[in-house]
Protein backbone atom coordinates (compact mmCIF):
# COMPACT_ATOMS: atom_id res chain seq x y z
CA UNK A 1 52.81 127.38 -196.76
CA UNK A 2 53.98 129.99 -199.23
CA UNK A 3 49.83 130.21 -200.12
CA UNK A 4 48.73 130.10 -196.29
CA UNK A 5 51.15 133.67 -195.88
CA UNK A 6 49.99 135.35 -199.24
CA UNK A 7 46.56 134.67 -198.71
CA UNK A 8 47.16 136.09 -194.93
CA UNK A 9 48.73 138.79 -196.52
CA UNK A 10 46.07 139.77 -198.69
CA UNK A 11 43.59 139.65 -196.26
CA UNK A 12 45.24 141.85 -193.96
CA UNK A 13 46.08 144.23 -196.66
CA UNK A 14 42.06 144.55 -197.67
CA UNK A 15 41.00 144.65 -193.95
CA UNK A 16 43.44 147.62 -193.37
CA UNK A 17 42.28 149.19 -196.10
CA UNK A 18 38.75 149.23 -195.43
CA UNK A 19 39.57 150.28 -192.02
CA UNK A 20 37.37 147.24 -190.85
CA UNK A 21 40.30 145.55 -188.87
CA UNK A 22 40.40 148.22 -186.29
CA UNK A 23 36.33 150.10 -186.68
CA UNK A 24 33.66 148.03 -185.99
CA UNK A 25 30.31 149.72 -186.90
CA UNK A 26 28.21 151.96 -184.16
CA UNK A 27 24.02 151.27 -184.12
CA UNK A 28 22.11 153.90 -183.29
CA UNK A 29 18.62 152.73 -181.73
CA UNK A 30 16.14 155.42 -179.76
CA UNK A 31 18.46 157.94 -180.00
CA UNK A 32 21.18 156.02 -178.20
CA UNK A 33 24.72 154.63 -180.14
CA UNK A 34 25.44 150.93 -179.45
CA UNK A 35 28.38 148.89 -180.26
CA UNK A 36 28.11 144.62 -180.02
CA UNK A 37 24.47 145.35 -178.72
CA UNK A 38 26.08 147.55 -175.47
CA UNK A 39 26.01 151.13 -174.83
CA UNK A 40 28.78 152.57 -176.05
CA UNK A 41 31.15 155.25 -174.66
CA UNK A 42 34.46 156.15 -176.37
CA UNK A 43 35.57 157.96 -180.01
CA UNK A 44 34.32 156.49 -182.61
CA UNK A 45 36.06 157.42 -186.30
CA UNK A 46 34.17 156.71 -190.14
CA UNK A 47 36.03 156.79 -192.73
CA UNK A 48 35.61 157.34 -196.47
CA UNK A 49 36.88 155.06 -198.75
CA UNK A 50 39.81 157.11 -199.49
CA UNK A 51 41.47 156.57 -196.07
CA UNK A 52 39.82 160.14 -194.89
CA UNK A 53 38.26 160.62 -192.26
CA UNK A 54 34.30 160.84 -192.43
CA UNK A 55 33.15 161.93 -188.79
CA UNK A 56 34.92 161.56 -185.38
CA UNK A 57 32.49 161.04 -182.72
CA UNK A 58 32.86 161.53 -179.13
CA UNK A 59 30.30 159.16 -177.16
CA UNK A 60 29.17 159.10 -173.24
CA UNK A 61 27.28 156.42 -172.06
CA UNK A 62 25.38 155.83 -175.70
CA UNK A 63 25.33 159.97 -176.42
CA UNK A 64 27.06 162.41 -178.33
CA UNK A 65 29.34 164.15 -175.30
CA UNK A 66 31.79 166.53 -176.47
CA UNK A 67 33.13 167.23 -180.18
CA UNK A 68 32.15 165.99 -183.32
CA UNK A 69 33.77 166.52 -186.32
CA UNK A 70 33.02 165.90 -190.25
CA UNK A 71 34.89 166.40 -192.32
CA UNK A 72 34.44 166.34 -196.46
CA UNK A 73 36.19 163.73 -198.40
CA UNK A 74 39.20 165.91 -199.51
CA UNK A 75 40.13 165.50 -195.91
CA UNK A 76 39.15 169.35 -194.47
CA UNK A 77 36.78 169.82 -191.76
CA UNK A 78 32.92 170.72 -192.79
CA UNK A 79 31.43 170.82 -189.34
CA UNK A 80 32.35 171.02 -186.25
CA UNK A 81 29.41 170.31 -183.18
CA UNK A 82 29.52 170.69 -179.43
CA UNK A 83 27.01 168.36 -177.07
CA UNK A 84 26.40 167.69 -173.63
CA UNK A 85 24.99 164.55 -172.57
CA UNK A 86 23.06 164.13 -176.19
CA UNK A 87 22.44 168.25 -176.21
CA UNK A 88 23.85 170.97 -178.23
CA UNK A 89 25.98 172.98 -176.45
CA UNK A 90 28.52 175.21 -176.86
CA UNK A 91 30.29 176.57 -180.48
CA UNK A 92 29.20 174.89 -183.97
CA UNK A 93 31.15 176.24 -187.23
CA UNK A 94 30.76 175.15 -190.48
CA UNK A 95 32.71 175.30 -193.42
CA UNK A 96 32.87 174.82 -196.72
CA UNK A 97 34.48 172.50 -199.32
CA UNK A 98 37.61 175.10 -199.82
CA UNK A 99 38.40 175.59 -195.73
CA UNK A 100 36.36 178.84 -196.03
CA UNK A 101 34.28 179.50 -192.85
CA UNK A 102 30.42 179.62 -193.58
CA UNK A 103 28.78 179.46 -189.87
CA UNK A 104 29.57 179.91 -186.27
CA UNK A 105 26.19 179.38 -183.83
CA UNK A 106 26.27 178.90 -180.39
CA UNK A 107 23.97 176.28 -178.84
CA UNK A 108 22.95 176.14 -174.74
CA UNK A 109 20.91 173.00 -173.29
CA UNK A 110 19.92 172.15 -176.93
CA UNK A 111 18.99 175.50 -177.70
CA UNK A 112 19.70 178.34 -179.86
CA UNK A 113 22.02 180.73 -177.42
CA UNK A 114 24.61 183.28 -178.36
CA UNK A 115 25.50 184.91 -181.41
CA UNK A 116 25.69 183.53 -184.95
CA UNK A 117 27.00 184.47 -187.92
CA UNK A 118 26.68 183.06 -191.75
CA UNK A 119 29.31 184.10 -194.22
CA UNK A 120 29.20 183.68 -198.18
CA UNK A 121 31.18 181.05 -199.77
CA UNK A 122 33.60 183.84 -200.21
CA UNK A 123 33.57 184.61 -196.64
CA UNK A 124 31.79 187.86 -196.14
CA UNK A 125 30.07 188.42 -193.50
CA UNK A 126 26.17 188.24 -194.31
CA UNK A 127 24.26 187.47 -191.16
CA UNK A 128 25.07 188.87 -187.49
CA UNK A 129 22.26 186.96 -185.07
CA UNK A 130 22.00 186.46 -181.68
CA UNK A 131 19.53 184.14 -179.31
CA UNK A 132 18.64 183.71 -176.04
CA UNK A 133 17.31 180.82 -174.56
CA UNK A 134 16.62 179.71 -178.09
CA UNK A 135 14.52 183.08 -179.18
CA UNK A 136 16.06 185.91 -181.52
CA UNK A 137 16.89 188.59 -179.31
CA UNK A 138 19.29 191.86 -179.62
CA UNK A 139 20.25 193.57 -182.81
CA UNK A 140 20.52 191.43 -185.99
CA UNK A 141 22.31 192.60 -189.30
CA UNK A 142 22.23 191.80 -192.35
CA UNK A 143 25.23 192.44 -195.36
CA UNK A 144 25.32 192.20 -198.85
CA UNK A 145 28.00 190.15 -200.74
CA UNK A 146 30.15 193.60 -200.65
CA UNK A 147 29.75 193.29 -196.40
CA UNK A 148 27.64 196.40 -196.42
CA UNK A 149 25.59 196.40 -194.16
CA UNK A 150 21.78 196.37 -195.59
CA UNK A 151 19.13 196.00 -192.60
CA UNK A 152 19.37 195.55 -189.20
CA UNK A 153 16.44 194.01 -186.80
CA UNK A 154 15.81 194.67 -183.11
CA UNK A 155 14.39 191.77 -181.04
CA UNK A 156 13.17 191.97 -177.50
């Protein structure tokens, strides 16, 4: 008996951490995620081996619908994405490994829309963009590493 609840111990203690007890794994098959061979809708969470989180999905009826989040394996975020029934839409930022923001774009029916901006590592301000309907358009600027500005673009 006392081996039945050690071994039932152990086990439980590896499936826990693994995260496999509670996760079971998402397939991904013409563009659509499936879980136990059925469309799936719900959150889905990955994790990295340390306990992290790897990505939190948000699914609708077997596509990306709402935010999506990865994060590096120290635990901060690295990306955060916006969709719409499978489409980019809305605000995407990026960061990097330190917290520091690197990239904010704006997305609209899967296509470029809205300004963007890139910042160094450092988090200067290098790049000031904007699209519409997924084609450069207005000013764009360009900085150095200082945040001087160093050309600017005009688009129809």
């Amino acid at each position: 008996m006392k081996k039945q609840i050690i071994l039932i111990i152990i086990t439980l203690t590896a499936l826990l951490g693994s995260n496999k007890l509670f996760s079971q794994e998402l397939d991904m098959k013409d563009g659509y995620f499936y879980k136990k061979g059925m469309v799936y809708t719900g959150s889905h969470t990955q994790y990295y081996e340390n306990g992290n989180p790897k990505i939190i999905l948000n699914i609708k009826n077997g596509l990306e619908d709402g935010m999506v989040i990865t994060f590096f394996e120290n635990g901060r975020k690295h990306e955060q994405r916006s969709y719409i029934d499978g489409k980019k839409d809305g605000l995407w930022i990026n960061w990097n490994e330190e917290g520091v923001k690197v990239s904010e774009a704006n997305y609209k029916s899967n296509q470029k829309h809205g300004q963007w901006y890139v910042w160094s590592d450092k988090g200067v301000l290098l790049y000031d963009m904007f699209y519409e309907n997924g084609q450069k358009a207005g000013i764009w600027k360009m900085y150095n590493e200082k945040g001087e500005l160093i050309n600017e673009r005009k688009y129809k």
